[in-house]
N, C-alpha and C. Protein backbone atom coordinates (compact mmCIF):
# COMPACT_ATOMS: atom_id res chain seq x y z
N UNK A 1 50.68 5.32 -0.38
CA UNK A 1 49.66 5.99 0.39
C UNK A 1 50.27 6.37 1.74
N UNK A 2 50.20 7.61 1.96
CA UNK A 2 50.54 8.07 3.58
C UNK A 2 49.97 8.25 4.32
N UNK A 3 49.82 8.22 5.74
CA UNK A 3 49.09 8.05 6.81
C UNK A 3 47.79 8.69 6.90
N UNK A 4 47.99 10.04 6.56
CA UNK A 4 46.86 10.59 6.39
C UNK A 4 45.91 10.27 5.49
N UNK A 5 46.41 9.79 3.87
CA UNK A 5 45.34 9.32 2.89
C UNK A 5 45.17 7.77 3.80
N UNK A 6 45.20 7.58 3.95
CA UNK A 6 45.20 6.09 4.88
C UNK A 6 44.16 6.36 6.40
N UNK A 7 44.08 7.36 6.90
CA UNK A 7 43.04 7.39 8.05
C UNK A 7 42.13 7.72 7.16
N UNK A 8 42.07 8.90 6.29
CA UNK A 8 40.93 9.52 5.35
C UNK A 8 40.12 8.48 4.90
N UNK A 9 40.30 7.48 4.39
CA UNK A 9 40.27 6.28 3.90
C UNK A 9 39.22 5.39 4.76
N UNK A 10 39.92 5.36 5.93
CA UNK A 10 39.24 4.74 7.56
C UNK A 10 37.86 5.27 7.52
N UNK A 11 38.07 6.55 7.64
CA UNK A 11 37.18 7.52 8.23
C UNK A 11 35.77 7.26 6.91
N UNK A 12 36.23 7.41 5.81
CA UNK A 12 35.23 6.93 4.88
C UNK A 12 34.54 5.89 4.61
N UNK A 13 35.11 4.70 4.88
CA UNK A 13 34.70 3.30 5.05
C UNK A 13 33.56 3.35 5.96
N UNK A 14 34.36 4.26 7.55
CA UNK A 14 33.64 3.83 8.77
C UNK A 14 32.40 4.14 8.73
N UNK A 15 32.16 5.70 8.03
CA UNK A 15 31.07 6.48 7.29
C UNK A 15 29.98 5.61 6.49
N UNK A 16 30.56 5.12 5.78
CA UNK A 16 30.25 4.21 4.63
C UNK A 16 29.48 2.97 5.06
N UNK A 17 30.39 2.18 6.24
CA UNK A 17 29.44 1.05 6.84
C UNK A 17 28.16 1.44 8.17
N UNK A 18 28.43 2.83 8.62
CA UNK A 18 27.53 2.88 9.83
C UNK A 18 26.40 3.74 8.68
N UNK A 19 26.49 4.33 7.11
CA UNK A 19 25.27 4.96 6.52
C UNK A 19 24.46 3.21 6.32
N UNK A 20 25.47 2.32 5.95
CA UNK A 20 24.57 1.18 4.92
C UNK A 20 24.30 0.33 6.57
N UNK A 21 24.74 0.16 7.77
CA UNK A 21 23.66 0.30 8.49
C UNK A 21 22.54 0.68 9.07
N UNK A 22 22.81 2.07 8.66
CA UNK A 22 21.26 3.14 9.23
C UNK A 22 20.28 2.44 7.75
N UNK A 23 20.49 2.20 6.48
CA UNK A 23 19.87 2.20 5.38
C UNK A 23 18.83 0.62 6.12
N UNK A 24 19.84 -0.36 6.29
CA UNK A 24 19.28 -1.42 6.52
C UNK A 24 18.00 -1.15 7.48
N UNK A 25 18.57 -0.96 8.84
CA UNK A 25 17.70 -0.71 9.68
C UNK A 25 16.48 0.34 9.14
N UNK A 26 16.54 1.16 8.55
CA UNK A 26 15.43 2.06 7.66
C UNK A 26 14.38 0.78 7.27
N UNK A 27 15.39 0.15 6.15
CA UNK A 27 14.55 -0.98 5.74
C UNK A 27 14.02 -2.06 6.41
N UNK A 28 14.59 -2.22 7.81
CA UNK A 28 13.76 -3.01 8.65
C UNK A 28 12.24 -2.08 9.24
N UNK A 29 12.76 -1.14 9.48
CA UNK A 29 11.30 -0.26 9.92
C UNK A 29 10.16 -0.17 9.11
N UNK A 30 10.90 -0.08 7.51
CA UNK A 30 9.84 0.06 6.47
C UNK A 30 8.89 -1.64 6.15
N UNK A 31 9.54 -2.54 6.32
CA UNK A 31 9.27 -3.87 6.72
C UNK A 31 8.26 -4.00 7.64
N UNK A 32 8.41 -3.77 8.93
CA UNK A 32 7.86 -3.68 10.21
C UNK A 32 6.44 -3.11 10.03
N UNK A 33 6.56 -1.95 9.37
CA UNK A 33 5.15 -1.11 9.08
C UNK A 33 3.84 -1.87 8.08
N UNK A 34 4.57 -2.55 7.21
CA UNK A 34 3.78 -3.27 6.70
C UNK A 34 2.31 -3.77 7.00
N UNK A 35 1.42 -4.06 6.48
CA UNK A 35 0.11 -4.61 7.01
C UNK A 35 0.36 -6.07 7.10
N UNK A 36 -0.55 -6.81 7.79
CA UNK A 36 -0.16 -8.37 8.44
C UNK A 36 -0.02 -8.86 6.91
N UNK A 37 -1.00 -8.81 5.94
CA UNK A 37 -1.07 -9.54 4.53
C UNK A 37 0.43 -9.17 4.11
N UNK A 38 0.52 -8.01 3.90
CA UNK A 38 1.84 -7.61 3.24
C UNK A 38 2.98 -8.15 4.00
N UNK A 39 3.00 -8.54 4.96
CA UNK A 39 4.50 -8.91 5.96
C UNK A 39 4.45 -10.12 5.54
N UNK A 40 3.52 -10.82 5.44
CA UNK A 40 2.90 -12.54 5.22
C UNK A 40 3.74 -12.72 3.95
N UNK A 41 3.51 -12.31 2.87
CA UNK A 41 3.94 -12.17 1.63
C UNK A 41 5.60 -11.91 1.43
N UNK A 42 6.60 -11.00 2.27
CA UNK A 42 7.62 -10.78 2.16
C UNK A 42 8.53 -12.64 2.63
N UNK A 43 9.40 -12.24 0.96
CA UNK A 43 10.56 -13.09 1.75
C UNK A 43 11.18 -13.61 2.30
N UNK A 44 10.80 -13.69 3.91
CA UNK A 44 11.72 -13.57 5.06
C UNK A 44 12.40 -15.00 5.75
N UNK A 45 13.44 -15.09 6.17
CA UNK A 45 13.99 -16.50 6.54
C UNK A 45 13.35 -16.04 8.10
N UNK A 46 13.59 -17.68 8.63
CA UNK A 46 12.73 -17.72 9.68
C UNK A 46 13.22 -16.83 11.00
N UNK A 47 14.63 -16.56 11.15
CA UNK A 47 15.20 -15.80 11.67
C UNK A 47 14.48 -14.50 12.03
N UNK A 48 14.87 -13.83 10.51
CA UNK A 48 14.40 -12.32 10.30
C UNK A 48 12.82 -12.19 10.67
N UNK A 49 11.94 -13.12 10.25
CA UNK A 49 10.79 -13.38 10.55
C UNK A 49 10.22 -13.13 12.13
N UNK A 50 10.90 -13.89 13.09
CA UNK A 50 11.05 -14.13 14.14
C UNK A 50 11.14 -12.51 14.89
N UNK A 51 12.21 -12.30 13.92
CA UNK A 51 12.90 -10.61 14.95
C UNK A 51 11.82 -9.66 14.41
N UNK A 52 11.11 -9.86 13.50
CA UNK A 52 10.23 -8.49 13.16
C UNK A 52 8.86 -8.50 13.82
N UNK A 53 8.37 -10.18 14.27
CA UNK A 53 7.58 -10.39 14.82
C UNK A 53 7.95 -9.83 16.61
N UNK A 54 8.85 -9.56 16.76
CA UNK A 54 9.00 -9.25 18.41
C UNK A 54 9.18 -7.85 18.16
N UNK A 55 9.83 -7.29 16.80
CA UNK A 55 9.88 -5.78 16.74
C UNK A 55 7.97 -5.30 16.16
N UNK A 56 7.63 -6.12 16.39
CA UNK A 56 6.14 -5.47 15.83
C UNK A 56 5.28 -5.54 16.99
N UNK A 57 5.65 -6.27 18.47
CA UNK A 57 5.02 -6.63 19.59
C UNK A 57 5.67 -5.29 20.85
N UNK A 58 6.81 -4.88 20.50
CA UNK A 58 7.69 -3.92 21.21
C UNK A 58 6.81 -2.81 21.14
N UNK A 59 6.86 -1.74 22.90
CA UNK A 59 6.07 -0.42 22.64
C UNK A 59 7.41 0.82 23.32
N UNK A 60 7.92 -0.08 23.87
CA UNK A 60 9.08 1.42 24.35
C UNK A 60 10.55 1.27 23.78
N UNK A 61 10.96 2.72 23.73
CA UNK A 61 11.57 3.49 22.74
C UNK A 61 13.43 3.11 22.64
N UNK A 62 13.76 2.01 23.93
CA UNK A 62 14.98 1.50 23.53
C UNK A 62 15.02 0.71 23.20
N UNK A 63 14.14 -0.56 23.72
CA UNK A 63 13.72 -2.17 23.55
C UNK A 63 13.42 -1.74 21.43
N UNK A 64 12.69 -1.01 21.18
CA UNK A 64 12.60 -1.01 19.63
C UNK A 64 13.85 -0.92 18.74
N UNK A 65 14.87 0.22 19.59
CA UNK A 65 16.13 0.79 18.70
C UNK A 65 17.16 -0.34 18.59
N UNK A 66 16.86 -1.34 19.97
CA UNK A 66 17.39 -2.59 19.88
C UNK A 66 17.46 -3.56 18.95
N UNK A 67 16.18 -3.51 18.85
CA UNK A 67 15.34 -4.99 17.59
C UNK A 67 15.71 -4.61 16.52
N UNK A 68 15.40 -3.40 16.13
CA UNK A 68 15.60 -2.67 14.80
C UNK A 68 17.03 -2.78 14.27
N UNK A 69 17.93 -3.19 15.38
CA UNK A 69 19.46 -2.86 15.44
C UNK A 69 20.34 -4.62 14.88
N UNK A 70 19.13 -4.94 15.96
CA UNK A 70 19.33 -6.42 15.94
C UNK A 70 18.91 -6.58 14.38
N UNK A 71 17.82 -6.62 13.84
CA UNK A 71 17.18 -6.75 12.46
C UNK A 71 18.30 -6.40 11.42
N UNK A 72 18.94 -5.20 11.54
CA UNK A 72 19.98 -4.27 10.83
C UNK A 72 20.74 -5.76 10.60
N UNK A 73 21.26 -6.13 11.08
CA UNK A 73 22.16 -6.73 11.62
C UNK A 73 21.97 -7.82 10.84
N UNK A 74 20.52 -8.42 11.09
CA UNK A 74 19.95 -10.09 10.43
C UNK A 74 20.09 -9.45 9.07
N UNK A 75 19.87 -8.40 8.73
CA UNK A 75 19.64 -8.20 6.90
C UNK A 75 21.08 -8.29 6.20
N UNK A 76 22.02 -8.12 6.95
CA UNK A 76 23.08 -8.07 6.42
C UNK A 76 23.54 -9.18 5.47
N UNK A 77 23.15 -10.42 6.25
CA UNK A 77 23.37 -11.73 5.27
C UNK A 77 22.26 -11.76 4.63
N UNK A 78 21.62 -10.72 4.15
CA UNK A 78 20.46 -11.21 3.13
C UNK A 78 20.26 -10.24 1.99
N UNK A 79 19.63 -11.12 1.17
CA UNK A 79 19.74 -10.24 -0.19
C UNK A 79 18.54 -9.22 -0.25
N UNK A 80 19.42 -7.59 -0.13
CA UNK A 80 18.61 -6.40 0.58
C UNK A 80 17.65 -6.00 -0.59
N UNK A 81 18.34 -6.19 -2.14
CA UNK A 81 17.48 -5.54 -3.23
C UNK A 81 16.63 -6.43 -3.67
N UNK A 82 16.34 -7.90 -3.04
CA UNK A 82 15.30 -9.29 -3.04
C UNK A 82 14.07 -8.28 -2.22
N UNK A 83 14.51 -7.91 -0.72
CA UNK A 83 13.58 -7.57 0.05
C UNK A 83 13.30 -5.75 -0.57
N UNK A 84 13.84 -5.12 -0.71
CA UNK A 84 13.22 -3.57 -1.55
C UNK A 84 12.15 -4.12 -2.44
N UNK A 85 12.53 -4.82 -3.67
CA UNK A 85 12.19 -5.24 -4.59
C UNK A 85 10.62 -5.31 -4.03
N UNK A 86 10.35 -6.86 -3.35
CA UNK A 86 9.34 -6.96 -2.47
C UNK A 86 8.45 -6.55 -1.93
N UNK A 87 8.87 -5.25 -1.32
CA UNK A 87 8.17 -4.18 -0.96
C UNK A 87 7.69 -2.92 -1.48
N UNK A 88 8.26 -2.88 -2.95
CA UNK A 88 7.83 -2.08 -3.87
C UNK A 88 6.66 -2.72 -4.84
N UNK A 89 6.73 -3.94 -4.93
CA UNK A 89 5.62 -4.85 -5.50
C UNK A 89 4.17 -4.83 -4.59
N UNK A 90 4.82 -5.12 -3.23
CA UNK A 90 3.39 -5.01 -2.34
C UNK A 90 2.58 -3.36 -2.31
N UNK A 91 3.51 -2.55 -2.26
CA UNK A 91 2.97 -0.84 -2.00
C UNK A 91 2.25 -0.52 -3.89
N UNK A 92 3.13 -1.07 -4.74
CA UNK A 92 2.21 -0.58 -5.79
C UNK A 92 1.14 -1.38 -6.03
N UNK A 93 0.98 -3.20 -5.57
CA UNK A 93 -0.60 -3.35 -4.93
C UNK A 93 -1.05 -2.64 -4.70
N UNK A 94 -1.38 -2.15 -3.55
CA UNK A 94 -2.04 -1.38 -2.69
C UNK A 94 -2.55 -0.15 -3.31
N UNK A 95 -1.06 0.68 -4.03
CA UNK A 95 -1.47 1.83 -4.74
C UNK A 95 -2.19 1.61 -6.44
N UNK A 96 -2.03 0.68 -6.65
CA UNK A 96 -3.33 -0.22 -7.99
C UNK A 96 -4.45 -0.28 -7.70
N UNK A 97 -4.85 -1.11 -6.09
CA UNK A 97 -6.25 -1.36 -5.72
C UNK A 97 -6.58 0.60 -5.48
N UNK A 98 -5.82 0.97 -4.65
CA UNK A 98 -6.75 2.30 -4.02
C UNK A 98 -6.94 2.89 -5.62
N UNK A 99 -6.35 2.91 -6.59
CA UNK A 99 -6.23 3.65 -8.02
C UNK A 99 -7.97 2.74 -8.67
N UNK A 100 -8.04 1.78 -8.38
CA UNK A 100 -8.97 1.37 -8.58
C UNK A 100 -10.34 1.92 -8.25
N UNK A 101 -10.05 1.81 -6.70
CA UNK A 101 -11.25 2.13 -6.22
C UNK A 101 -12.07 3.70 -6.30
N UNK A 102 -10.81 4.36 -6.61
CA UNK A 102 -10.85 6.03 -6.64
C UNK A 102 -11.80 5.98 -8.42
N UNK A 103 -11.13 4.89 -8.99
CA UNK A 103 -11.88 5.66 -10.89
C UNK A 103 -13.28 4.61 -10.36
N UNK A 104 -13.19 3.53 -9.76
CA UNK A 104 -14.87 3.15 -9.12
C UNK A 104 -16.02 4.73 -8.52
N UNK A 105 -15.45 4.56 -7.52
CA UNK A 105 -16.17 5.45 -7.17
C UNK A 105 -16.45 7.41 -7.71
N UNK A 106 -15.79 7.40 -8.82
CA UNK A 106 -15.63 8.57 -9.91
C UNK A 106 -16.14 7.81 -10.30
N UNK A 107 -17.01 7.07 -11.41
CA UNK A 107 -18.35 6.31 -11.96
C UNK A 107 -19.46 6.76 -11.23
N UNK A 108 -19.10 6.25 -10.19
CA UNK A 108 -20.47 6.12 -9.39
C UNK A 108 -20.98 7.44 -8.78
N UNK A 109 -20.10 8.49 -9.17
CA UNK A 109 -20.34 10.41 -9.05
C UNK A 109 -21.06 10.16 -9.97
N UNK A 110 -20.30 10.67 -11.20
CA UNK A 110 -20.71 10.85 -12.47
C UNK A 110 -22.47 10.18 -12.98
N UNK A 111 -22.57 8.94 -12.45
CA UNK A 111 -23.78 7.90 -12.99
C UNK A 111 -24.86 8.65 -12.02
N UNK A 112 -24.45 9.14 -10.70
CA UNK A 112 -25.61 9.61 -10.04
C UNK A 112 -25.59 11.03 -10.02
N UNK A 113 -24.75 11.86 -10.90
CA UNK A 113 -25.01 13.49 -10.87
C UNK A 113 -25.43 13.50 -12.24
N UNK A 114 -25.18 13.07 -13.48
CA UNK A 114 -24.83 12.69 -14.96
C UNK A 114 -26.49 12.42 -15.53
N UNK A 115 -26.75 11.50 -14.91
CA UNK A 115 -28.37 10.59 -15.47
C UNK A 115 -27.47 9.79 -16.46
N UNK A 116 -28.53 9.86 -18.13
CA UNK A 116 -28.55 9.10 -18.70
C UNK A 116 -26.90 9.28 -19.55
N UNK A 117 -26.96 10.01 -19.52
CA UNK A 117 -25.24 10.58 -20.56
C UNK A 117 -24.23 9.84 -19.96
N UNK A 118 -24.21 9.86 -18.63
CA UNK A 118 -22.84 9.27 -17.57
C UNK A 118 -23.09 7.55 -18.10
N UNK A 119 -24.32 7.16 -17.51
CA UNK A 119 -24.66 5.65 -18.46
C UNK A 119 -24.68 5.47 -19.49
N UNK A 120 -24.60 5.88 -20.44
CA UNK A 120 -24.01 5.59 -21.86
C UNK A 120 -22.87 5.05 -21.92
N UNK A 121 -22.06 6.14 -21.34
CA UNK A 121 -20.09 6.33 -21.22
C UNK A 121 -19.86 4.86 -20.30
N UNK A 122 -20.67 4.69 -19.23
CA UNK A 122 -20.62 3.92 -18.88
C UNK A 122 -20.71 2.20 -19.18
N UNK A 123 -21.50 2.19 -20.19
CA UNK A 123 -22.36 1.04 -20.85
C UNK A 123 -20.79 1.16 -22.18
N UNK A 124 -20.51 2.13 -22.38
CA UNK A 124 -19.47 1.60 -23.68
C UNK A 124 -17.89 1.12 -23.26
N UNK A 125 -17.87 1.56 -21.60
CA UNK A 125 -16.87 0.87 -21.31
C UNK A 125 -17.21 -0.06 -20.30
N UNK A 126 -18.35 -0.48 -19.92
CA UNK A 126 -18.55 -2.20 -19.11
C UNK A 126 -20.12 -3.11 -20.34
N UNK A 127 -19.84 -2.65 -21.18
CA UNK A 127 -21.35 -3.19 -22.07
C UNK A 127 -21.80 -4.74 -21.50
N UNK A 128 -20.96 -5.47 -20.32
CA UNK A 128 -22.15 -6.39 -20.07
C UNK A 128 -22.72 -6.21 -18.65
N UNK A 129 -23.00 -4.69 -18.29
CA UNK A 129 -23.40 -4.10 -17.45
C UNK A 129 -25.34 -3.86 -17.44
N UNK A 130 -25.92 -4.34 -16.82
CA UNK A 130 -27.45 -4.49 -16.95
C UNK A 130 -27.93 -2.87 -16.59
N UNK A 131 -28.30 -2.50 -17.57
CA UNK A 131 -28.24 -1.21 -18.09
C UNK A 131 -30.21 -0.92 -16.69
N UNK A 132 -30.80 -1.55 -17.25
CA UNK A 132 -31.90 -1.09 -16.60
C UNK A 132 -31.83 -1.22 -14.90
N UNK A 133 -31.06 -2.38 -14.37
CA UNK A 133 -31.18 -2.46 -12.70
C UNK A 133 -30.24 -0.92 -12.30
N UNK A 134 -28.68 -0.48 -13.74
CA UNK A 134 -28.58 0.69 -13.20
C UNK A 134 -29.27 2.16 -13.00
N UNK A 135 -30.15 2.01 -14.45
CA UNK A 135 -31.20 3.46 -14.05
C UNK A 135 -31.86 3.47 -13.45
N UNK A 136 -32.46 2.00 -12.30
CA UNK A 136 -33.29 2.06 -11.06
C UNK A 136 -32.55 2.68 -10.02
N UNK A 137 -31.13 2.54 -10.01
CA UNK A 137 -30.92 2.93 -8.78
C UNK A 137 -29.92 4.20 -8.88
N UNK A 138 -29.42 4.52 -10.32
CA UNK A 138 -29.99 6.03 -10.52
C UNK A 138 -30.83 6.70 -9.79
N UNK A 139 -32.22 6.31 -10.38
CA UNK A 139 -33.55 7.10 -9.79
C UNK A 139 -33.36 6.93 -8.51
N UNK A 140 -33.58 5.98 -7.81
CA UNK A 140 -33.31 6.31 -6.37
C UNK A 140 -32.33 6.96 -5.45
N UNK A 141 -31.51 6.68 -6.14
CA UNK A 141 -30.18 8.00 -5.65
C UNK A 141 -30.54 9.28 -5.89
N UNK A 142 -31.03 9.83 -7.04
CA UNK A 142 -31.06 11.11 -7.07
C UNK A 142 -32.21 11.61 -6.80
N UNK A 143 -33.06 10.50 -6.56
CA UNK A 143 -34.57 11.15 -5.23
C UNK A 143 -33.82 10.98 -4.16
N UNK A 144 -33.02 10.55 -3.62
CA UNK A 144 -32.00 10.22 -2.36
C UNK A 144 -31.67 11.85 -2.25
N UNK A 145 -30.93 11.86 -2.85
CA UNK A 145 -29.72 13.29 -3.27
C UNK A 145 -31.00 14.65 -2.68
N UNK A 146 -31.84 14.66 -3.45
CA UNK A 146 -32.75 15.74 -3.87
C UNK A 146 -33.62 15.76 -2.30
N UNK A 147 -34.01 14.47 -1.85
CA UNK A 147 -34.86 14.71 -0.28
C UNK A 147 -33.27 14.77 0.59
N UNK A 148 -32.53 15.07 0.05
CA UNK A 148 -31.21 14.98 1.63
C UNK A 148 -31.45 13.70 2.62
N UNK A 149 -31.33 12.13 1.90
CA UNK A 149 -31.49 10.96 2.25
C UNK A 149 -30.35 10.00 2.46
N UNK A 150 -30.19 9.41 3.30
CA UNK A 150 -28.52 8.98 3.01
C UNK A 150 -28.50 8.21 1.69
N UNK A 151 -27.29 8.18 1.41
CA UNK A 151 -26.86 7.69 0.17
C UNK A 151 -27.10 6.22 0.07
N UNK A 152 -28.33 5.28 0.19
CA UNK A 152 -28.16 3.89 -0.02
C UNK A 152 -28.16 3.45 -1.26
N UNK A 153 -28.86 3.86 -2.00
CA UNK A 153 -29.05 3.56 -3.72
C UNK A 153 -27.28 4.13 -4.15
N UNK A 154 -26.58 4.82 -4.08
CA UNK A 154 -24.93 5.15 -4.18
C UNK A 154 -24.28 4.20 -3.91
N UNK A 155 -24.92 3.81 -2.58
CA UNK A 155 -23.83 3.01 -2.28
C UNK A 155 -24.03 1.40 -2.80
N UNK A 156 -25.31 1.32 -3.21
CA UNK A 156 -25.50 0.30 -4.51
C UNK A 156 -24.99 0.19 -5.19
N UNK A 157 -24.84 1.40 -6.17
CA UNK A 157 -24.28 1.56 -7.48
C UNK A 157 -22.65 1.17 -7.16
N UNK A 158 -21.80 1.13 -6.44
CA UNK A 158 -20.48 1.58 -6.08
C UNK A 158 -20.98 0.12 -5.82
N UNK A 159 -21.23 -0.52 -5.45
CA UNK A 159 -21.12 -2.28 -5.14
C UNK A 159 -21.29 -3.42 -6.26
N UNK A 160 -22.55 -2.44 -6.76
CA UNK A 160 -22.59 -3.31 -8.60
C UNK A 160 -21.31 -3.00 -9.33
N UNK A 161 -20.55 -1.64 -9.52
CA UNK A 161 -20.02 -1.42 -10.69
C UNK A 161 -18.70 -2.16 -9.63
N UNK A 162 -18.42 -1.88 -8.84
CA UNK A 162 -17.06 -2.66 -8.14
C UNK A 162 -17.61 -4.48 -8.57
N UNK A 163 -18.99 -5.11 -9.16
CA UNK A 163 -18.44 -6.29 -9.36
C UNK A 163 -18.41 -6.84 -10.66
N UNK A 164 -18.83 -6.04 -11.25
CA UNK A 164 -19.01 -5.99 -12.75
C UNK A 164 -17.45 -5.72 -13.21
N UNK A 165 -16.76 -4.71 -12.34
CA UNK A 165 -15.81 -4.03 -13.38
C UNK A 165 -14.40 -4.53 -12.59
């Protein structure tokens, strides 16, 4: 190898360790953002713990690039695809419950624009669903709907079928 394939070499490494530092530190930010439950839940030795808790208390713009730098730094001795891993488990939580709540409340359209047809469909996929307390508040939703009333009987329905289902 001659000098030149030999700096080339340098120059790639150096590349190489300051990208898989920017990556880390990425992943400390993506960490950081977390909600309190979700940070609670991550991995973290008491160290790293420590530094994300002062990078989550930080409001100006060098004191952060610091922590974040510092953090970079703590992840290095730690196992990085433990903590990805981690954080892909907690976000598709999150994106399960909201997936949830979105086909909940698509029921609870359908049951109060629908009438009796939407409750059928409904009754064959929750059948130990008390079929008559829902066509009461049917009816009152869509006398709701029809006088331009706020939605309280809706927002019934969206509280029963969220405990039933």
């Amino acid at each position: 190898m001659n000098e030149a394939e030999a700096r080339e070499a340098e120059l790639i490494s150096k590349t190489q360790i300051k990208r898989e530092a920017d990556d880390l530190v990425a992943l400390g930010k993506k960490i950081a953002n977390l909600s309190q439950d979700q940070f609670e839940a991550m991995p973290l030795g008491d160290n790293l713990r420590a530094a994300f808790l002062v990078a989550r208390k930080l409001s100006k713009g060098g004191a952060i690039k610091r922590q974040f730098k510092y953090i970079g730094k703590l992840l290095r001795s730690t196992d990085v695809e433990q903590m990805s891993q981690a954080i892909e488990r907690q976000l598709d939580k999150d994106k399960a419950a909201a997936s949830r709540l979105h086909n909940l409340e698509r029921w609870r359209d359908k049951l109060v624009e629908q009438g009796d047809a939407a409750l059928g469909d409904f009754l064959v996929s929750f059948p130990h669903a008390d079929r008559q307390h829902l066509r009461q508040l049917q009816r009152k939703a869509k006398q709701e709907l029809e006088r331009e009333k706020p939605p309280a009987a809706a927002r019934k329905i969206f509280q029963y079928i969220k405990e039933i289902g």
